[in-house]
C-alpha atoms as a PDB file:
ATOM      1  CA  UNK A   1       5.999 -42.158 -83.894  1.00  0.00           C
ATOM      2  CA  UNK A   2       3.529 -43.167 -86.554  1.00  0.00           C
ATOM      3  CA  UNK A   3       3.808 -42.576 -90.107  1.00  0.00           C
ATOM      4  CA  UNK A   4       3.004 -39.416 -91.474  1.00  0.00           C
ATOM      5  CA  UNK A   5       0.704 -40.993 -94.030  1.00  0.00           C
ATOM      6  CA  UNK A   6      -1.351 -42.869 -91.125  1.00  0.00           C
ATOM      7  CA  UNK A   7      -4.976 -41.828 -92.085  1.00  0.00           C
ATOM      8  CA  UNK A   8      -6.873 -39.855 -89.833  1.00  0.00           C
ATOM      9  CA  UNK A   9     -10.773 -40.582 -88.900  1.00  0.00           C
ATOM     10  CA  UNK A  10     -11.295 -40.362 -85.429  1.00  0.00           C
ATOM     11  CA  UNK A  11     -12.022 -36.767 -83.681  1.00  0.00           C
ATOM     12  CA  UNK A  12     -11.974 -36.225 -80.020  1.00  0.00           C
ATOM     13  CA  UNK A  13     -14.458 -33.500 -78.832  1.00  0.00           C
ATOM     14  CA  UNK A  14     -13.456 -32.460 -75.338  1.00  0.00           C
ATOM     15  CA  UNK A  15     -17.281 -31.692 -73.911  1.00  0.00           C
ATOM     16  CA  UNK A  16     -17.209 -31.428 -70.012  1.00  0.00           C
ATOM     17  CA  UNK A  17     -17.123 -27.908 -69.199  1.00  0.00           C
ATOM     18  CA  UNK A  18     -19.807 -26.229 -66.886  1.00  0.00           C
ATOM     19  CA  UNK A  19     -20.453 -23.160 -69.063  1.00  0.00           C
ATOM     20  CA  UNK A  20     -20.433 -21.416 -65.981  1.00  0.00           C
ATOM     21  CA  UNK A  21     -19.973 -17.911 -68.475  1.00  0.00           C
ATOM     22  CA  UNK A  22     -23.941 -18.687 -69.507  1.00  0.00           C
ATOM     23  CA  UNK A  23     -25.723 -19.666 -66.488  1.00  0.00           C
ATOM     24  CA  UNK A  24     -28.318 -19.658 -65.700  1.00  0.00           C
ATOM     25  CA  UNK A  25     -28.924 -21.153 -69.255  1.00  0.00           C
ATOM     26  CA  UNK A  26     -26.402 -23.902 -68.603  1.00  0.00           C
ATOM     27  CA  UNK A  27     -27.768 -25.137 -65.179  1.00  0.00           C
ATOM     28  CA  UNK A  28     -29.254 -27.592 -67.043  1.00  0.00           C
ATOM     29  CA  UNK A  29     -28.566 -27.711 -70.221  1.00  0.00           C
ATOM     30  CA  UNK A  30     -25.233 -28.639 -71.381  1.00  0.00           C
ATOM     31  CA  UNK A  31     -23.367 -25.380 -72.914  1.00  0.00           C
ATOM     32  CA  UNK A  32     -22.612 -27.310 -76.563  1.00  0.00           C
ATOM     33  CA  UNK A  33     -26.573 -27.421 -76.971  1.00  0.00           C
ATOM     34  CA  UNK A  34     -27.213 -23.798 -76.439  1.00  0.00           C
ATOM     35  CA  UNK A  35     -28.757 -22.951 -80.426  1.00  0.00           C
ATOM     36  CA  UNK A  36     -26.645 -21.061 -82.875  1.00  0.00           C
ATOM     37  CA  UNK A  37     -29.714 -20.188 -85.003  1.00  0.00           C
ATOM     38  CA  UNK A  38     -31.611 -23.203 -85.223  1.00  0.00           C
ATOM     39  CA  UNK A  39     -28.240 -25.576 -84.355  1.00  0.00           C
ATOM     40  CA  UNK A  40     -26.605 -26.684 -80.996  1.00  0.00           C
ATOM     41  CA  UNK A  41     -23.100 -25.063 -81.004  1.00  0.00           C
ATOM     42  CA  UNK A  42     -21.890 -29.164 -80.620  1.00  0.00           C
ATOM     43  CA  UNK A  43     -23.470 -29.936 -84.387  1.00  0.00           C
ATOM     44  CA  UNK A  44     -21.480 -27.234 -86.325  1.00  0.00           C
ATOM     45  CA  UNK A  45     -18.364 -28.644 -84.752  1.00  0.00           C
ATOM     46  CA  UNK A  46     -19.093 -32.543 -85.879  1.00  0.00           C
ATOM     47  CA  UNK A  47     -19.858 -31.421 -89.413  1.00  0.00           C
ATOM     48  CA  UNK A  48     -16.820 -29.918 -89.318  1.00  0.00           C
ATOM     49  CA  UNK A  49     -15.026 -33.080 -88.610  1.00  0.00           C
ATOM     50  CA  UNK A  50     -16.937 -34.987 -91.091  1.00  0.00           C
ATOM     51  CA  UNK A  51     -16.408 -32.463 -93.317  1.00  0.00           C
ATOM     52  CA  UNK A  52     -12.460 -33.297 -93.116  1.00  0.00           C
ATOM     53  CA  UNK A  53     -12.865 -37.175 -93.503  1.00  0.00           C
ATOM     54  CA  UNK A  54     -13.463 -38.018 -89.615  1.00  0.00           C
ATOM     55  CA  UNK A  55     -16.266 -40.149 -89.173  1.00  0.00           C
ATOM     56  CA  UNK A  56     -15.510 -41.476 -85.296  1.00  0.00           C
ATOM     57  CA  UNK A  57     -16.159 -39.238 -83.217  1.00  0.00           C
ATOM     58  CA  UNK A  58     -15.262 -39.133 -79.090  1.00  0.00           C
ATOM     59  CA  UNK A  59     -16.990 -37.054 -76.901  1.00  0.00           C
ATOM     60  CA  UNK A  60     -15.487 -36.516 -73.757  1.00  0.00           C
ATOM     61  CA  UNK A  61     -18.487 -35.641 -71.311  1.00  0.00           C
ATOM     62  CA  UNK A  62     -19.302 -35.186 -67.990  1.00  0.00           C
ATOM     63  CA  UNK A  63     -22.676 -34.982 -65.828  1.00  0.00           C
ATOM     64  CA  UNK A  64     -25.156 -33.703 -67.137  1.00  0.00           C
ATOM     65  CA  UNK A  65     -23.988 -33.881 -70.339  1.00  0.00           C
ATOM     66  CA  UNK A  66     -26.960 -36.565 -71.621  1.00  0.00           C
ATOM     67  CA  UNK A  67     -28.451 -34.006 -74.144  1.00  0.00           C
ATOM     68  CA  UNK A  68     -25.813 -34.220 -76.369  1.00  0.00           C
ATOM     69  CA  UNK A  69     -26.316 -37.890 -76.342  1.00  0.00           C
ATOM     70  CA  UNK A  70     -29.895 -37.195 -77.062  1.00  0.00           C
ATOM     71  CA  UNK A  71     -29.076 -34.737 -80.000  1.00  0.00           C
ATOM     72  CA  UNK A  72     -27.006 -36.980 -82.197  1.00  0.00           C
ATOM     73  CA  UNK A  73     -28.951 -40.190 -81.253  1.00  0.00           C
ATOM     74  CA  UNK A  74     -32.259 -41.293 -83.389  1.00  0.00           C
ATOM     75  CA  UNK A  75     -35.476 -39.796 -81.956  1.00  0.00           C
ATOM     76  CA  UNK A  76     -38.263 -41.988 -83.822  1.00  0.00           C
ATOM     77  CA  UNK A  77     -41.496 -40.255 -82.133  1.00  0.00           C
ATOM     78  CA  UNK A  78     -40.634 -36.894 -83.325  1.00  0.00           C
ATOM     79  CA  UNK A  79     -39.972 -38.617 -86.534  1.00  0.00           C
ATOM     80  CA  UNK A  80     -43.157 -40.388 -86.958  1.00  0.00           C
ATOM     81  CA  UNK A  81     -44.784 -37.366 -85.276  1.00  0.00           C
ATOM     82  CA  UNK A  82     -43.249 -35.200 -88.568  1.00  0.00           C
ATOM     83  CA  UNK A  83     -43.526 -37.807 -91.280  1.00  0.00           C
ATOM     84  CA  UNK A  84     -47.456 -38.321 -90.331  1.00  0.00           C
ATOM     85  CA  UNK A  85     -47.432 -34.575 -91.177  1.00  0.00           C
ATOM     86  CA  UNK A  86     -45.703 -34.985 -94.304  1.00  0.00           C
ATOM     87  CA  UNK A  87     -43.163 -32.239 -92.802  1.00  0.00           C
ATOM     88  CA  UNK A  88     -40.464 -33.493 -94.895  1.00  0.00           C
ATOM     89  CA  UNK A  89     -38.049 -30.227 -94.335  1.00  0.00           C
ATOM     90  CA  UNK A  90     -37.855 -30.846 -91.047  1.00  0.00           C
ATOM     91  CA  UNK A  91     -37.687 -34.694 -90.446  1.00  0.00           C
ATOM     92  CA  UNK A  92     -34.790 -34.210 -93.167  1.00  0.00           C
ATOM     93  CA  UNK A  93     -33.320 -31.682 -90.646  1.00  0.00           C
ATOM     94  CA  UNK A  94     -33.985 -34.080 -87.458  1.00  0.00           C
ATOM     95  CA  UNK A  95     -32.477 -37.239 -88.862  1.00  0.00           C
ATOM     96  CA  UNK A  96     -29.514 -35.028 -90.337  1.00  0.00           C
ATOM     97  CA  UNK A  97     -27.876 -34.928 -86.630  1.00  0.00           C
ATOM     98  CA  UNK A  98     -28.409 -38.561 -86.305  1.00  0.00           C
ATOM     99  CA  UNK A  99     -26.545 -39.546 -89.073  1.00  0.00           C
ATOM    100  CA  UNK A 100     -23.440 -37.469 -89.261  1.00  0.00           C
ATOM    101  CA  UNK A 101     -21.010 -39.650 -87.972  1.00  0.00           C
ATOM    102  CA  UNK A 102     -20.423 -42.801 -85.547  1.00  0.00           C
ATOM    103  CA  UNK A 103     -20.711 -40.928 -82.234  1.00  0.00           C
ATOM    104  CA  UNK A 104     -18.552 -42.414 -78.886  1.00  0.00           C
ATOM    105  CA  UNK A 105     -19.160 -40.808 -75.717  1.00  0.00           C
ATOM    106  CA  UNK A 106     -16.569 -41.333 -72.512  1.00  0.00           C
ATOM    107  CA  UNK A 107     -16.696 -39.896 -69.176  1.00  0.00           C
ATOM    108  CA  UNK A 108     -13.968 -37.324 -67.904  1.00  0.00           C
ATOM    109  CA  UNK A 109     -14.950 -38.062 -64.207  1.00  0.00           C
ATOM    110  CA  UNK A 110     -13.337 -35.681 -62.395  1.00  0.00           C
ATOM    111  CA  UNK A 111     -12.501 -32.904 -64.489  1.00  0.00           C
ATOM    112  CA  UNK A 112      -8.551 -31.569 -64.293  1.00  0.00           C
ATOM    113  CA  UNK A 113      -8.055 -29.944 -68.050  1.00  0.00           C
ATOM    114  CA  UNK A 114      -7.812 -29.879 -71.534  1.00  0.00           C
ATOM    115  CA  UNK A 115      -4.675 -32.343 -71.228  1.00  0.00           C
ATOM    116  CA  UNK A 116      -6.881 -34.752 -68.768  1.00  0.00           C
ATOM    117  CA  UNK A 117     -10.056 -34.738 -71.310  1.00  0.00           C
ATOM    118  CA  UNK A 118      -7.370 -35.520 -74.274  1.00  0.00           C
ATOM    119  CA  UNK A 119      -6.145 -38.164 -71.985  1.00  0.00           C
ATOM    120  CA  UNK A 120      -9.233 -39.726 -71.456  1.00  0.00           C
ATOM    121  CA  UNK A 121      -9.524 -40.843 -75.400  1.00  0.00           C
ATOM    122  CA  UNK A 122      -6.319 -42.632 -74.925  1.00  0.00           C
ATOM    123  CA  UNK A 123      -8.440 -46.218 -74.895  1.00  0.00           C
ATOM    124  CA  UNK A 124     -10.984 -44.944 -78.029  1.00  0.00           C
ATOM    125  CA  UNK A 125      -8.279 -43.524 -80.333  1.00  0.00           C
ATOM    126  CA  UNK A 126      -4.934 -46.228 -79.554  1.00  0.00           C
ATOM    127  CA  UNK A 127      -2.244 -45.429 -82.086  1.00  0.00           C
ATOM    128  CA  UNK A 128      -3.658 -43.818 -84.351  1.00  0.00           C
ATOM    129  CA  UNK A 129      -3.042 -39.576 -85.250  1.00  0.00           C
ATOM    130  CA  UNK A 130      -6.173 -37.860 -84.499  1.00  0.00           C
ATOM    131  CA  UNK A 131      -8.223 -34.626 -83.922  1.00  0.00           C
ATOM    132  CA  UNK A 132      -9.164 -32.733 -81.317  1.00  0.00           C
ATOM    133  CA  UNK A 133     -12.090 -29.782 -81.792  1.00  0.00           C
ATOM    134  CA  UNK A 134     -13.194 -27.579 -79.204  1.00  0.00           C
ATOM    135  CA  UNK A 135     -16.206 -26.401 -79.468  1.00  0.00           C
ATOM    136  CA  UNK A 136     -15.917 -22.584 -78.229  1.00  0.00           C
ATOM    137  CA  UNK A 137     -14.304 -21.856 -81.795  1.00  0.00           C
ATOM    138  CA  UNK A 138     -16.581 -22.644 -84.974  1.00  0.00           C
ATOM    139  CA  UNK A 139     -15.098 -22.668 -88.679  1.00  0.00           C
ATOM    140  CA  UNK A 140     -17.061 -21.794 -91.191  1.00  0.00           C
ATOM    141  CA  UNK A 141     -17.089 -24.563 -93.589  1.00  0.00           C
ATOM    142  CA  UNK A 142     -15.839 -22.298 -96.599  1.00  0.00           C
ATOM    143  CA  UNK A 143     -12.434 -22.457 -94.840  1.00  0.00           C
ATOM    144  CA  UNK A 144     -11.330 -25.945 -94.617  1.00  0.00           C
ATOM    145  CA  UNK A 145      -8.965 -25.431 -91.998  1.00  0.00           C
ATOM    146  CA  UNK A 146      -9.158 -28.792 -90.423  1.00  0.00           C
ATOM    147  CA  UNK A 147      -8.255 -30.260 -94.042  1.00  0.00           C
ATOM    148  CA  UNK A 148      -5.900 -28.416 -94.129  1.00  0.00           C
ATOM    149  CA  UNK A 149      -3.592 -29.543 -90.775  1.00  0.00           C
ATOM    150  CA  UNK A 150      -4.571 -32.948 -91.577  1.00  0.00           C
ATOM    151  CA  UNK A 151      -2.576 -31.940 -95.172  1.00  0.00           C
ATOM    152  CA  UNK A 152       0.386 -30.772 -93.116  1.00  0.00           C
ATOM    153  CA  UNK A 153       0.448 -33.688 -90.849  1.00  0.00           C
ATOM    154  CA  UNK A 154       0.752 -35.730 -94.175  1.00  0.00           C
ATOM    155  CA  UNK A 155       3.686 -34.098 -95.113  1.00  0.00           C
ATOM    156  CA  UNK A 156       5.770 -33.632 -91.605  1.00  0.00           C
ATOM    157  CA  UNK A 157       4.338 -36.230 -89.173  1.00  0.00           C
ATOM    158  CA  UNK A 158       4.416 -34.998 -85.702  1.00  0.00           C
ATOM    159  CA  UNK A 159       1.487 -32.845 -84.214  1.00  0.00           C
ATOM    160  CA  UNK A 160      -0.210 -29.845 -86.140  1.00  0.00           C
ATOM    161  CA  UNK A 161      -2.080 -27.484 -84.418  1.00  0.00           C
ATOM    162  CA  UNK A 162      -4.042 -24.142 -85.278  1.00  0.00           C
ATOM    163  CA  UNK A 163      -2.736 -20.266 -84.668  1.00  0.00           C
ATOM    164  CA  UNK A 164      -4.341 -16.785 -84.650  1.00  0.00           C
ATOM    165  CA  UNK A 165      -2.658 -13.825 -84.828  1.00  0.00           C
ATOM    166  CA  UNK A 166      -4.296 -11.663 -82.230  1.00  0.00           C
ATOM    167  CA  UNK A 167      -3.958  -8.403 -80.976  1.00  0.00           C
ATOM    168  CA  UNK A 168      -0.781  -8.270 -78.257  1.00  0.00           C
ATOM    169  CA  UNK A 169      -3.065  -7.120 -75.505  1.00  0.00           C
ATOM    170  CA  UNK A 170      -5.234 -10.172 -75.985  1.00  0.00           C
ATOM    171  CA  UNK A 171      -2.560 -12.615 -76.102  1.00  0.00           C
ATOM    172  CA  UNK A 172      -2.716 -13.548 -72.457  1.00  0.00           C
ATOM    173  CA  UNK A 173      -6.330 -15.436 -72.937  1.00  0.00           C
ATOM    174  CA  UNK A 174      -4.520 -18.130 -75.262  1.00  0.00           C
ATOM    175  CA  UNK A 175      -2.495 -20.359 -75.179  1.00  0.00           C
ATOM    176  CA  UNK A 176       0.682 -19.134 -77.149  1.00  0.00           C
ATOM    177  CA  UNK A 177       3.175 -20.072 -80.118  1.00  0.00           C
ATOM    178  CA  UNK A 178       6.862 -19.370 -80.699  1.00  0.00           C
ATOM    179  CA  UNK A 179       7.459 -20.070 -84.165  1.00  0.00           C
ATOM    180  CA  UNK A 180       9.572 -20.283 -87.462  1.00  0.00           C
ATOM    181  CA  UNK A 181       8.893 -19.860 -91.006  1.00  0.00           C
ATOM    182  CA  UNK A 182       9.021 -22.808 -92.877  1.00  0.00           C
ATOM    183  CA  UNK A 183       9.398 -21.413 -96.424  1.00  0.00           C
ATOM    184  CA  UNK A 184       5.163 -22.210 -97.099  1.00  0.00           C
ATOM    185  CA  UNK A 185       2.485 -19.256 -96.468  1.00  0.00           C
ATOM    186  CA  UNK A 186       0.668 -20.204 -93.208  1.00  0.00           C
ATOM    187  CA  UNK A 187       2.496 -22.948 -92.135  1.00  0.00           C
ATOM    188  CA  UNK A 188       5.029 -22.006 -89.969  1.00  0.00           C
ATOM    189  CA  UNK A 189       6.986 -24.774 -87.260  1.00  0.00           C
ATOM    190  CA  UNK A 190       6.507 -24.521 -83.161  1.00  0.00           C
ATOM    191  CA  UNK A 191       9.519 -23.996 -81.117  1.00  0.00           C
ATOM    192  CA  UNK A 192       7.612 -23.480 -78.250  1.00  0.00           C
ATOM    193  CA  UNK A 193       4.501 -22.842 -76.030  1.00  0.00           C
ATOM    194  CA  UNK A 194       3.073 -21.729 -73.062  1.00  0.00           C
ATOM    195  CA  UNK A 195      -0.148 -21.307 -71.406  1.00  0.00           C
ATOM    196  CA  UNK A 196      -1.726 -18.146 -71.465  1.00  0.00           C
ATOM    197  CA  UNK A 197       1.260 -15.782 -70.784  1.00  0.00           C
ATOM    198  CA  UNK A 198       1.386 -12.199 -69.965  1.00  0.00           C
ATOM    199  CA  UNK A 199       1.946  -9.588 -72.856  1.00  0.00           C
ATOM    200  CA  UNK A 200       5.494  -9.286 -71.706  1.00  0.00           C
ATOM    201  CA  UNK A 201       6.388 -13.155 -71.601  1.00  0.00           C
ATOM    202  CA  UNK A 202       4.515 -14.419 -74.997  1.00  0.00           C
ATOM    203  CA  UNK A 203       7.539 -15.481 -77.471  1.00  0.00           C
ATOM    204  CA  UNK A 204       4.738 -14.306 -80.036  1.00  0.00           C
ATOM    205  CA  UNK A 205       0.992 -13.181 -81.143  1.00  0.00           C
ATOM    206  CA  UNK A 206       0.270 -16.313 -82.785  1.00  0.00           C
ATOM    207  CA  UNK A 207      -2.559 -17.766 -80.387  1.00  0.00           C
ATOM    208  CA  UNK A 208      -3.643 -21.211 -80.161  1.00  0.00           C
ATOM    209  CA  UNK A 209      -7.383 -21.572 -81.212  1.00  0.00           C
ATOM    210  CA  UNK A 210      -9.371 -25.120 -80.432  1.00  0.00           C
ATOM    211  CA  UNK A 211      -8.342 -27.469 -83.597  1.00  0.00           C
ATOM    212  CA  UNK A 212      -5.270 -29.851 -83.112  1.00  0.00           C
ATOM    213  CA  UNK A 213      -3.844 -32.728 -85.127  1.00  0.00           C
ATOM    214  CA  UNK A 214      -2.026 -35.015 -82.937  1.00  0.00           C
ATOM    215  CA  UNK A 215       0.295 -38.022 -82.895  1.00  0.00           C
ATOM    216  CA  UNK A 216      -0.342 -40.569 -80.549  1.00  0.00           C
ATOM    217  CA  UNK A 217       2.744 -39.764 -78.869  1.00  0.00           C
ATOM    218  CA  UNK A 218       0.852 -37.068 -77.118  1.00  0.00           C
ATOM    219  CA  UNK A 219      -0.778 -39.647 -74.893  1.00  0.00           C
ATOM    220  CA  UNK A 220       2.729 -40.702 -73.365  1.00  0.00           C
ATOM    221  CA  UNK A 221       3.413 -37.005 -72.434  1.00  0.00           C
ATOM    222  CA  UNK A 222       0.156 -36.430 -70.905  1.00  0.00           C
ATOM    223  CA  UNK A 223       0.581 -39.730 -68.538  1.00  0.00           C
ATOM    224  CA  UNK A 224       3.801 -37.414 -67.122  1.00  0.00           C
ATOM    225  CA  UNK A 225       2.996 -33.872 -67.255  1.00  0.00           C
ATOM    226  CA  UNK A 226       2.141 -32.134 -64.028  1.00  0.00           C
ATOM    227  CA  UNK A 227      -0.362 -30.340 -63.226  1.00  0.00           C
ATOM    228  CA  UNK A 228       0.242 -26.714 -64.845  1.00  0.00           C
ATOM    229  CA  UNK A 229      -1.887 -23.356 -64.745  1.00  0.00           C
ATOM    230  CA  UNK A 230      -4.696 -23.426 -62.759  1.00  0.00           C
ATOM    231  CA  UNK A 231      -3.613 -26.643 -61.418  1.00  0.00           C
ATOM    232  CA  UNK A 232      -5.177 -28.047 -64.346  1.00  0.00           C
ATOM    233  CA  UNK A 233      -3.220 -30.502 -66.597  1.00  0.00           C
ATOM    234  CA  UNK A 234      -2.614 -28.356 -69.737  1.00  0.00           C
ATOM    235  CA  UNK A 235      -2.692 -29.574 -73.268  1.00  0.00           C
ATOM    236  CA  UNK A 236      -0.125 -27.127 -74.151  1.00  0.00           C
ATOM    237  CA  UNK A 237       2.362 -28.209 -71.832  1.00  0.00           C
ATOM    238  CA  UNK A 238       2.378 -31.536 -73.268  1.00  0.00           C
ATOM    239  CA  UNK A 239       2.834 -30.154 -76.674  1.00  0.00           C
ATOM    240  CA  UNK A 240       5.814 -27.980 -75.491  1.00  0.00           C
ATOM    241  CA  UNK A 241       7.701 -31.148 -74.863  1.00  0.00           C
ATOM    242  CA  UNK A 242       7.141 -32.488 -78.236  1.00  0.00           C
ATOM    243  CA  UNK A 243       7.861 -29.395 -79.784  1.00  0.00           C
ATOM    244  CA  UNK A 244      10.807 -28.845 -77.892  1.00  0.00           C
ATOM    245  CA  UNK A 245      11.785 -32.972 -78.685  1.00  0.00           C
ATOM    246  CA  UNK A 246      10.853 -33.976 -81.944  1.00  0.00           C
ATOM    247  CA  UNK A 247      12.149 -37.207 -81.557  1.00  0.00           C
ATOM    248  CA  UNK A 248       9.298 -37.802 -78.884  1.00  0.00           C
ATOM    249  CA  UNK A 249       6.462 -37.775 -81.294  1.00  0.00           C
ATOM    250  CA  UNK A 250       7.686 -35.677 -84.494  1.00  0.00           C
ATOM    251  CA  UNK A 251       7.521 -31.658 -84.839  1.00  0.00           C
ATOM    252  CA  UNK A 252       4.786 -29.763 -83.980  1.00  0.00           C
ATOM    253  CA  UNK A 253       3.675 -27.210 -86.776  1.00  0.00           C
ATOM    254  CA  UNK A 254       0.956 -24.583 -87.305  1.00  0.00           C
ATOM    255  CA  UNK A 255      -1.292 -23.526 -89.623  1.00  0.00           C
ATOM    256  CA  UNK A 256      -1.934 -19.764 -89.340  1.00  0.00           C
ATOM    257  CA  UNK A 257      -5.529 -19.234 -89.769  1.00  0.00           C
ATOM    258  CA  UNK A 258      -6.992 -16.001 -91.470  1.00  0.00           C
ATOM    259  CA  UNK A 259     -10.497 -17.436 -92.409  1.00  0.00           C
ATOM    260  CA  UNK A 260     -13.813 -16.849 -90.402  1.00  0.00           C
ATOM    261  CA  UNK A 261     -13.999 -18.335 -86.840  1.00  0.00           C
ATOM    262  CA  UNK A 262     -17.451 -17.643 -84.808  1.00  0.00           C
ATOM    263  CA  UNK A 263     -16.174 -17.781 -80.819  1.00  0.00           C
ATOM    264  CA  UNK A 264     -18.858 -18.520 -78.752  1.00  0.00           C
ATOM    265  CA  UNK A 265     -16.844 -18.454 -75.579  1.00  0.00           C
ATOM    266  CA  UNK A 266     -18.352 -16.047 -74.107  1.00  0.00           C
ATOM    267  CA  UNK A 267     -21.654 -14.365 -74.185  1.00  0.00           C
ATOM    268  CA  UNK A 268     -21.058 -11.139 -76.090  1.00  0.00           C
ATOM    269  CA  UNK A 269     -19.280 -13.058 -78.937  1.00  0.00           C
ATOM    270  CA  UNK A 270     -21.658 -16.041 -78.989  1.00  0.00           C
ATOM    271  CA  UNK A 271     -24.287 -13.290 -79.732  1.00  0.00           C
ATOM    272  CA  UNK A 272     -21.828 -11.753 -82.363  1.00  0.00           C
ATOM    273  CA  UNK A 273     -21.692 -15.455 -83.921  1.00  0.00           C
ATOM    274  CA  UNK A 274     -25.635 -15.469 -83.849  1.00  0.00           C
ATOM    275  CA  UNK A 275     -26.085 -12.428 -85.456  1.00  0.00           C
ATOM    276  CA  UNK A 276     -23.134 -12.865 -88.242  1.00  0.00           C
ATOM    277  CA  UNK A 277     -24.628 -16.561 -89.239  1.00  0.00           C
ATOM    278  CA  UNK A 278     -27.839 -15.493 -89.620  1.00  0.00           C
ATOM    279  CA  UNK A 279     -26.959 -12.620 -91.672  1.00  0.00           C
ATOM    280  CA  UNK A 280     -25.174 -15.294 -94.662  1.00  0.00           C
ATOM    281  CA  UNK A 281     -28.144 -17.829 -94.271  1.00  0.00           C
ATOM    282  CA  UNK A 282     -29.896 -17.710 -97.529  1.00  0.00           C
ATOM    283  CA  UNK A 283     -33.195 -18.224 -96.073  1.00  0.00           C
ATOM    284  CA  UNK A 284     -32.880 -16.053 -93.108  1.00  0.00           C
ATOM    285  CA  UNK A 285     -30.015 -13.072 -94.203  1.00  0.00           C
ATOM    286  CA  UNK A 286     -32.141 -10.886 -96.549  1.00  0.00           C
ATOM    287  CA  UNK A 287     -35.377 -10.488 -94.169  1.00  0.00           C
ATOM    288  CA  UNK A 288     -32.631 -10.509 -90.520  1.00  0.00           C
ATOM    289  CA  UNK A 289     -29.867  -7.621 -92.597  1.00  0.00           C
ATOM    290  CA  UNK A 290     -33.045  -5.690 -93.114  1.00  0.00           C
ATOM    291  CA  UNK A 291     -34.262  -5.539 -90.028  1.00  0.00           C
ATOM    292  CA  UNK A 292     -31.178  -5.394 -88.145  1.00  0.00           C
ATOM    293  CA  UNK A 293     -30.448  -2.282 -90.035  1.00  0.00           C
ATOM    294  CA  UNK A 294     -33.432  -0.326 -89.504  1.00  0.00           C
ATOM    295  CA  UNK A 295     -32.538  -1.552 -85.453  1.00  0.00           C
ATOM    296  CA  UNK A 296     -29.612   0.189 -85.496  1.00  0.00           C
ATOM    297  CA  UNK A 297     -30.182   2.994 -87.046  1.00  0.00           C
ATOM    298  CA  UNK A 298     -33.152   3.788 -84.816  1.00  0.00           C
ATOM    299  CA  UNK A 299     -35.931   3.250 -87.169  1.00  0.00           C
ATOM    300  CA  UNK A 300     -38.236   0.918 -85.164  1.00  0.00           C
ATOM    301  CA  UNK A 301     -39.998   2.449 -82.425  1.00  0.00           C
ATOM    302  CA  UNK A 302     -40.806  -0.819 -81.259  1.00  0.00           C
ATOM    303  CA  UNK A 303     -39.207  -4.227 -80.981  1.00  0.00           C
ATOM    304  CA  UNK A 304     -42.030  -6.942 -81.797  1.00  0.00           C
END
C-alpha cells in the first residue's frame, strides 16, 4: 500500500465506449466529442482534473477514437487562420484545449469493462494513487468534488470513491455502496459493493457515480478478478475485495455527493445538461432563459 500522503497527478479517463445510446451521431464521431454548448463532453471532464491538481492525463481509447486526439492536440492552421483575423476570443478558446494538461492516450484493444480499461493504465500510472473520471457524469466546477476525495485519500489511504443517493427504484442502473458513518458529514466508509443490483438486493441507495481515487493496489485485484456482469470485468468487483480486505490496498471510503452533476448518459439527460449549462452561462443564460420561457409557455408560434 502506498502512503496516504503520496501526491496525486495522474488521471485515467476510460474513453472506449461506442455510444451506441446516440447513434447515428456516434458512427463516427467519438461520443466524448459530441458539444455540450460550444464544448466536447471529454473537455469539461479534463478541466475537472486539472482543476484538482492532475496534470497527466490517460486516455484509454479505442478505434475511432482519433478526434479526441485531435481536440486536445495543437491545430496551427486554424490558429493562423484566426490570428490573421485578429479573432483573439476564439484562438484564446482553440489553444485553451491544447494546453490543459499533458495528454497520454493508450489503446483498450478489445474492450471487456470498466475494470479492463482501468487495467490498461497499469504501465502509465505504476505505483502511484490516481484518478479515474468517466465522462458520462460532469461536475460543475463550483463543487470540487474531486478535491475533495483526493482530501480523504490524504487522510485514510486506501481507495475513495464517489456516492449518490438515488431514488430506490433507480438503484439497479449503478453500481452500489454498503456503508458506515464515519463520524464526518459526507464521508462515510465502504463495506461493500456490487454491480448494479436489483431494488431488493442493494445493501443501500448510495450509488456509485464516475469519479474514483485509487491505490495502486487496485491493479493487483484487477489482474485476478473474473469476469463479472455482463461478462465484463467490473471495476466494482475489484473494489469489493479491497473494501472487504483493507489490508490489500487500505479502506475504501466515499464521499456522498449533493452538488450539481450534468449526466449525459443518455440522450434525454444529455439534453437536460445542454439546456441547464446554457441557462448559468453569463453570455448565453439571459437571452436562452428568455426564450426558453416564452417556448414553454406557448408563446412562439414559430421556432426560428
Amino acid at each position: 500500500m502506498t502512503s496516504p500522503r503520496s501526491p496525486i497527478t495522474k488521471a485515467v479517463i476510460p474513453a472506449a465506449g461506442l455510444g451506441t445510446r446516440f447513434l447515428p451521431a456516434t458512427k463516427a464521431t467519438p461520443k466524448e466529442m459530441l458539444p455540450v454548448v460550444d464544448r466536447p463532453a471529454i473537455q469539461y471532464v479534463v478541466e475537472e482534473a486539472t482543476s484538482a491538481g492532475l496534470t497527466d492525463v490517460l486516455m484509454v481509447t479505442g478505434r475511432n477514437k482519433r478526434p479526441l486526439e485531435d481536440h486536445f492536440d495543437r491545430n496551427y492552421e486554424l490558429e493562423e487562420v484566426l490570428r490573421a483575423k485578429g479573432d483573439e476570443g476564439r484562438l484564446s478558446r482553440v489553444l485553451e484545449s491544447s494546453a490543459l494538461a499533458t495528454v497520454h492516450y493508450v489503446r483498450q484493444g478489445d474492450p471487456k469493462g470498466l475494470g479492463h480499461a482501468v487495467a490498461c493504465a497499469e504501465p502509465h500510472v505504476g505505483r502511484q494513487p490516481f484518478a479515474v473520471l468517466l465522462g458520462d457524469d460532469l461536475i460543475d466546477p463550483r463543487d470540487p468534488l474531486l478535491t475533495r476525495m483526493t482530501e480523504v485519500r490524504e487522510q485514510h489511504g486506501g481507495s475513495v470513491v464517489a456516492l449518490l443517493e438515488v431514488d430506490p427504484s433507480q438503484i439497479h442502473l449503478y453500481g452500489c455502496a454498503g456503508v458506515e458513518p464515519t463520524g464526518v458529514d459526507a464521508v462515510v466508509r465502504v463495506t461493500g459493493l456490487v454491480e448494479k443490483p436489483e431494488r431488493a438486493d442493494a445493501p443501500s441507495n448510495y450509488a456509485v457515480i464516475g469519479r474514483y481515487v485509487l491505490d495502486p493496489a487496485v491493479f493487483d485485484v484487477l489482474r485476478e478478478t473474473e469476469p463479472g456482469r455482463g461478462g465484463e470485468i467490473q471495476l466494482t468487483d475489484a473494489l469489493q475485495t479491497l473494501a472487504g480486505d483493507p489490508s490489500r490496498g487500505g479502506p475504501v471510503h466515499g464521499v456522498v455527493f449533493r452538488g450539481r452533476r450534468y449526466d449525459t448518459g443518455d440522450r434525454a439527460d444529455y439534453l437536460r445538461s445542454i439546456v441547464r449549462l446554457a441557462c448559468e452561462r453569463e453570455d448565453l443564460g439571459p437571452d436562452f432563459r428568455d426564450w426558453l420561457m416564452k417556448y414553454v409557455n406557448g408563446e412562439m408560434r414559430e421556432i426560428e
